[in-house]
Protein backbone atom coordinates (compact mmCIF):
# COMPACT_ATOMS: atom_id res chain seq x y z
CA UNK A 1 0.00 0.00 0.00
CA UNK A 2 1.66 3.13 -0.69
CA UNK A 3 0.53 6.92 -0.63
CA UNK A 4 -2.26 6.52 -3.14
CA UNK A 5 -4.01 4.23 -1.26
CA UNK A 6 -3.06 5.84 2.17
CA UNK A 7 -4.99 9.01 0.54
CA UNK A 8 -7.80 7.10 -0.76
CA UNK A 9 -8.37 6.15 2.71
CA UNK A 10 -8.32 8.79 4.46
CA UNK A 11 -10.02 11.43 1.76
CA UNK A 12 -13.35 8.43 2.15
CA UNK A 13 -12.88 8.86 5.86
CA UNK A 14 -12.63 12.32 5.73
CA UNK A 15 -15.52 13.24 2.96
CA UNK A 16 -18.00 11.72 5.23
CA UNK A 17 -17.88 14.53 7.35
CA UNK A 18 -18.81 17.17 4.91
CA UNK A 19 -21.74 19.90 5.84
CA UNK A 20 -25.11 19.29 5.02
CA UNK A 21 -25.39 23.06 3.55
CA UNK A 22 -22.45 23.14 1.74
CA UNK A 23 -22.63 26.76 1.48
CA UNK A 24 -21.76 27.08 4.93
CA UNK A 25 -18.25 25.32 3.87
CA UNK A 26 -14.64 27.25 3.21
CA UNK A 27 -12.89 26.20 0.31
CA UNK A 28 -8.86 26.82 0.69
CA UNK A 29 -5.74 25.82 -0.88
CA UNK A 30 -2.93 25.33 0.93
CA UNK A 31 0.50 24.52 -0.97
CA UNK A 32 3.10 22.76 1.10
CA UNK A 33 6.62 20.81 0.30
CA UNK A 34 7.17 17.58 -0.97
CA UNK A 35 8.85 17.19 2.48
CA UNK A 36 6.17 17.92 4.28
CA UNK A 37 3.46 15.92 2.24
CA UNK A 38 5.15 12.66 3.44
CA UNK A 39 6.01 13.91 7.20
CA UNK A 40 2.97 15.83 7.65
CA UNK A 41 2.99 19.67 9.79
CA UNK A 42 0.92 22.67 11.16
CA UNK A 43 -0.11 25.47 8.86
CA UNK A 44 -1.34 28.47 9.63
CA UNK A 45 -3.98 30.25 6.84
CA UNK A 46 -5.60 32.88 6.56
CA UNK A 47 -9.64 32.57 6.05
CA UNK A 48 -12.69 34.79 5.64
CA UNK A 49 -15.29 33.25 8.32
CA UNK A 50 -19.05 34.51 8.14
CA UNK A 51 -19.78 34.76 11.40
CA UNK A 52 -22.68 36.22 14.00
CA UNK A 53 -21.92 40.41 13.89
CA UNK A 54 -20.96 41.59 17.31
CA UNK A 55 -22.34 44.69 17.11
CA UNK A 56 -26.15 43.26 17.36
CA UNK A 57 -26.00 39.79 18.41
CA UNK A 58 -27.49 38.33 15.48
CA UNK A 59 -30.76 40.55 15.48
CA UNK A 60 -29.89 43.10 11.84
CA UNK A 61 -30.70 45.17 13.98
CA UNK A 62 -29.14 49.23 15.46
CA UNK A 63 -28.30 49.07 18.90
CA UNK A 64 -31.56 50.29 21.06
CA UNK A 65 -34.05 48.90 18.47
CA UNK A 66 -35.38 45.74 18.07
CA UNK A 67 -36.71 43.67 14.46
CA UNK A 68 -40.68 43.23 14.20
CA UNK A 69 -42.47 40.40 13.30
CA UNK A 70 -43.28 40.63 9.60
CA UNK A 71 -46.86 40.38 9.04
CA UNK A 72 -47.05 40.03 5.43
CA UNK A 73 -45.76 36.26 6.59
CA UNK A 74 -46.06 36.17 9.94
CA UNK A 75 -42.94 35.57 10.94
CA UNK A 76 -42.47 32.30 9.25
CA UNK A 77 -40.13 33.85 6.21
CA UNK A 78 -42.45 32.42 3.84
CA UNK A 79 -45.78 32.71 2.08
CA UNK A 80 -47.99 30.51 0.41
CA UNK A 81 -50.43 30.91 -2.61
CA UNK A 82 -52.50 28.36 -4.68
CA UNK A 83 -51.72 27.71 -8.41
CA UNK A 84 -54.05 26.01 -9.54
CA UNK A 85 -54.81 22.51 -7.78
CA UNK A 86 -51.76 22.87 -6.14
CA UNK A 87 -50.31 25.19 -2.93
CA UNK A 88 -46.64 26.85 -3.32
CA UNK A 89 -44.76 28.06 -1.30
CA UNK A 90 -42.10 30.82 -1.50
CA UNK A 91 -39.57 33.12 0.12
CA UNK A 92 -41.28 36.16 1.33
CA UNK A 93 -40.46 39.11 -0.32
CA UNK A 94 -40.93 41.57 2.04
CA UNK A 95 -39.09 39.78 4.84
CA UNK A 96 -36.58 38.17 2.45
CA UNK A 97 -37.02 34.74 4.34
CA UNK A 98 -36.10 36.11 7.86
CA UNK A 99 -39.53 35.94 9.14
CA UNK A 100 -38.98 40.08 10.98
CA UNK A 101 -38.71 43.45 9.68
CA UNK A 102 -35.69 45.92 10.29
CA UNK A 103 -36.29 49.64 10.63
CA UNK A 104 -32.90 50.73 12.04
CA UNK A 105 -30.71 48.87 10.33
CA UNK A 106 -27.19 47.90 12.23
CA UNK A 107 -24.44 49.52 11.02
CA UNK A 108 -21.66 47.04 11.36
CA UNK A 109 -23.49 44.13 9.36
CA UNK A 110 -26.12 46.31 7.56
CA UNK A 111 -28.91 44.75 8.83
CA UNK A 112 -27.81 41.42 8.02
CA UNK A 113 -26.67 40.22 11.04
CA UNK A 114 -23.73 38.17 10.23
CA UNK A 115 -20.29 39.85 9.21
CA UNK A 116 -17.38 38.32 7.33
CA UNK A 117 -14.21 38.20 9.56
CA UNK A 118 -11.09 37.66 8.84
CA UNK A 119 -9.10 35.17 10.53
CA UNK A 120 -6.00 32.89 11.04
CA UNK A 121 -6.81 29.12 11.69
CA UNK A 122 -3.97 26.32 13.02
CA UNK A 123 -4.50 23.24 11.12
CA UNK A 124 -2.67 19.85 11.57
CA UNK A 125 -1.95 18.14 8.10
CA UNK A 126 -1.54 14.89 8.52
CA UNK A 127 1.55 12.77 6.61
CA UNK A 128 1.35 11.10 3.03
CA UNK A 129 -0.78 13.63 1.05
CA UNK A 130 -0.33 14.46 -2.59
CA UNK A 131 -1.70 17.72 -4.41
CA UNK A 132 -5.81 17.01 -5.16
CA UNK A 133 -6.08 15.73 -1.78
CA UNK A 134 -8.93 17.27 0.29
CA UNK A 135 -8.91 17.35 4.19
CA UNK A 136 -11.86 18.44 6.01
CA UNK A 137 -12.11 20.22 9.39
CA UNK A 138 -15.36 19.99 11.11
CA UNK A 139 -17.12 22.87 12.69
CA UNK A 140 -14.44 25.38 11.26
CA UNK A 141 -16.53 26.74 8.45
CA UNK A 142 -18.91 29.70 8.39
CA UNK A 143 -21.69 29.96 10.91
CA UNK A 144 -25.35 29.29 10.18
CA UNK A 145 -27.67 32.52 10.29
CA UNK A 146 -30.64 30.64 11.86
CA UNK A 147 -29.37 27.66 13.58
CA UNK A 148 -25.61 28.94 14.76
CA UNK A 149 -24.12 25.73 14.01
CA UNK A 150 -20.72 25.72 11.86
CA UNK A 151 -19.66 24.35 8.70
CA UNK A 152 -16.26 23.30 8.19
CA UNK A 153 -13.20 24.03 6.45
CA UNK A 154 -12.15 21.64 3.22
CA UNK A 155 -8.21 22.31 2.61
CA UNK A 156 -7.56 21.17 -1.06
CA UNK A 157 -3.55 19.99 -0.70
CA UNK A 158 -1.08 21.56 -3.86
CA UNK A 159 2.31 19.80 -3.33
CA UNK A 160 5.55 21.63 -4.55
CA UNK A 161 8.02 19.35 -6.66
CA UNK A 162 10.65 19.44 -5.20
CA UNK A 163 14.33 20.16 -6.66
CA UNK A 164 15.85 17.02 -4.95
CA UNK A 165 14.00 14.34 -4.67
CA UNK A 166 12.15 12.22 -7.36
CA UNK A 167 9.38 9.50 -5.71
CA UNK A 168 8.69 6.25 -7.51
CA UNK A 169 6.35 3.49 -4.90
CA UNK A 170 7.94 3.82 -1.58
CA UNK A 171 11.40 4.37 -2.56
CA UNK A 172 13.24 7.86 -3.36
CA UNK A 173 15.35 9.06 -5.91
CA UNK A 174 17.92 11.78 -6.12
CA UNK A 175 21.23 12.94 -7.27
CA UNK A 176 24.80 14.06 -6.16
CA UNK A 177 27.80 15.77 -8.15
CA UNK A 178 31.38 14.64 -6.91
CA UNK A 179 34.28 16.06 -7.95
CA UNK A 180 37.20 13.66 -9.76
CA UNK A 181 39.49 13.69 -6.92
CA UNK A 182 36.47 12.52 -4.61
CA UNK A 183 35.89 9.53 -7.17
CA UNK A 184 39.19 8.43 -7.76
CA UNK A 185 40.35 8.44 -3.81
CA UNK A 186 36.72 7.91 -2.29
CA UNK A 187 35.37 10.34 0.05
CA UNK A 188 32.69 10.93 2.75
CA UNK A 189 29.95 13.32 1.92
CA UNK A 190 26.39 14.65 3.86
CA UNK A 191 23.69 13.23 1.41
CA UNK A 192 20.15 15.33 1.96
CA UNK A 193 17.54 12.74 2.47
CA UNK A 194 13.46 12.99 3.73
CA UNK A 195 14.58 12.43 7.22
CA UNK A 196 17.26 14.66 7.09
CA UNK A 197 21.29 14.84 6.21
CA UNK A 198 22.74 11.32 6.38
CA UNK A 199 26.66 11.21 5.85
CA UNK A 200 27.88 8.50 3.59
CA UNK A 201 31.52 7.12 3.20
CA UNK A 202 32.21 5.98 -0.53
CA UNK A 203 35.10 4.32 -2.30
CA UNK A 204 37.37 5.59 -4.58
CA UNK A 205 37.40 4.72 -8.00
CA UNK A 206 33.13 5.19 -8.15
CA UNK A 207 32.32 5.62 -11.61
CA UNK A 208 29.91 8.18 -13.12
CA UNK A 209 26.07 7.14 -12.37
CA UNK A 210 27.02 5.01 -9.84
CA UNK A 211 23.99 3.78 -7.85
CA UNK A 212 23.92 4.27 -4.06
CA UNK A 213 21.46 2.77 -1.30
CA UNK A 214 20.26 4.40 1.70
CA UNK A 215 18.34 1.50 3.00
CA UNK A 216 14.97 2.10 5.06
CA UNK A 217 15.70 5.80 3.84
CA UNK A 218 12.61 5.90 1.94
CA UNK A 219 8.92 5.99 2.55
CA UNK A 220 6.97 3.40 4.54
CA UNK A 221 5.05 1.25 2.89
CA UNK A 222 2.49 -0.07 4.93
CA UNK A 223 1.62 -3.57 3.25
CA UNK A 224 5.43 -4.65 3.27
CA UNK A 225 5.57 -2.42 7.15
CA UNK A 226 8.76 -1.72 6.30
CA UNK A 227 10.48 1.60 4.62
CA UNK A 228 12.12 1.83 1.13
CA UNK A 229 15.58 3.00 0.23
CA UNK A 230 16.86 5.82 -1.17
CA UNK A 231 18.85 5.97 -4.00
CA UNK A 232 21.23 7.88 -5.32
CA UNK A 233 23.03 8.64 -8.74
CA UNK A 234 26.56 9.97 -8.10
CA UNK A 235 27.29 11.69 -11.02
CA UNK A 236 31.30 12.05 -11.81
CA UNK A 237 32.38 15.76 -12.67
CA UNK A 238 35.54 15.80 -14.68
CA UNK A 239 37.34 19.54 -14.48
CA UNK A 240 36.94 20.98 -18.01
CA UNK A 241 40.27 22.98 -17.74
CA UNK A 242 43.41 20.54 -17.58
CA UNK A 243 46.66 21.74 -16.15
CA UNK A 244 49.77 19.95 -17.99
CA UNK A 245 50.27 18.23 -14.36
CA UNK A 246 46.23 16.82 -14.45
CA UNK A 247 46.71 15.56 -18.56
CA UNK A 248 50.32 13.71 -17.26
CA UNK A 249 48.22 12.61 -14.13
CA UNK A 250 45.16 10.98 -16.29
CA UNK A 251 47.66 9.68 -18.84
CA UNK A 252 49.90 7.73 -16.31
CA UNK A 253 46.17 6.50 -14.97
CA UNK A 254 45.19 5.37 -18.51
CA UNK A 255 47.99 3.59 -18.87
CA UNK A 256 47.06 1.85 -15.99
CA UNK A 257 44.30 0.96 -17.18
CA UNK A 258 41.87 3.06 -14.93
């Protein structure tokens, strides 16, 4: 099983936790490293959260007034009307659904009684995400005009490739650049890995694209329950200046038949 599946998983888990009213839901996207996709972190983001204004409670309306029951609907928000064999029912215009009227109006919603607010919200991401993957965060969404309760936040995960590494199943890929002095002699070097710097001792003589393995350096797969390597190509650099000392050097080494 590797992160796929892992996602697959958890996005199921996750998805059955979405709001009823899906308009009371916050869409983000939050872009993190390839790093932190596999480890998992804390983010903090920045959100726009309707909310109940705090200037009148709730009610639309000024400070010192109070809303009146509309009577064109009777404080139900909605009116009916036959057409035909048949009863309808609709908003009510006059009320626009809210069931009161507002004379004074409040200044700090409009009358509205819920305000957009601006906010910063911790979330915990967990490990072994890739970008498309949606994680949901109950009760963190915007708040319901009539019943208070609260939505919740869906982050949609954008991963960043990363410059480094290359994935392939639970095993990673990357490369390193050593110098000809370091492959003819051998040479110990600090090789930048998902759980950090590792340092590896090589011998001399490595050729160019020589293979490396940085066993259980890898992801963990969790069929196998074990982690996969890490490879890596060491690529040989060969100076492109020669002194006449370096060109007497690599012809006494030819002739050696290295």
């Amino acid at each position: 099983m590797y992160i796929e599946e892992i996602e697959n998983i958890f996005n199921t888990s996750q998805r059955s936790k979405v709001s009823r009213n899906k308009n009371l839901d916050i869409q983000h996207t939050e872009t993190i490293s390839f790093v932190d996709s596999l480890h998992g972190c804390k983010k903090t983001i920045k959100i726009k959260q309707k909310e109940t204004c705090y200037s009148c409670k709730g009610s639309g309306a000024s400070l010192g007034t109070k809303p009146k029951l509309c009577w064109t609907c009777n404080g139900k928000g909605k009116v009916q009307y036959r057409k035909g064999p048949q009863i309808v029912e609709n908003e009510c215009d006059k009320c626009k659904g809210k069931g009161v009227e507002i004379k004074s109006k409040c200044g700090a919603c409009s009358g509205e009684g819920m305000i957009f607010k601006e906010r910063e919200e911790m979330v915990d991401l967990p490990g072994y995400l890739k970008s498309g993957a949606e994680i949901v965060f109950s009760g963190r969404g915007h708040t319901c005009e009539k019943t208070k309760k609260k939505g919740n936040l869906i982050l949609q995960i954008n991963v960043e490739e990363s410059e480094i590494f290359e994935r392939k199943g639970p095993h990673i890929f990357s490369e390193i650049e050593i110098s000809f002095a370091e492959g003819m002699v051998g040479s110990s070097l600090l090789i930048e890995t998902i759980w950090g710097r590792r340092k590896v001792n090589f011998k001399g003589l490595t050729k160019t694209n020589h293979l490396m393995t940085l066993p259980k350096y890898g992801i963990y797969n969790y069929e196998k329950k074990t982690y996969g390597n890490h490879y890596v190509n060491a690529k040989l650099v060969c100076p492109k200046l020669l002194t006449p000392e370096m060109e007497q050097l690599y012809k006494e080494l030819d002739t050696l038949g290295m």
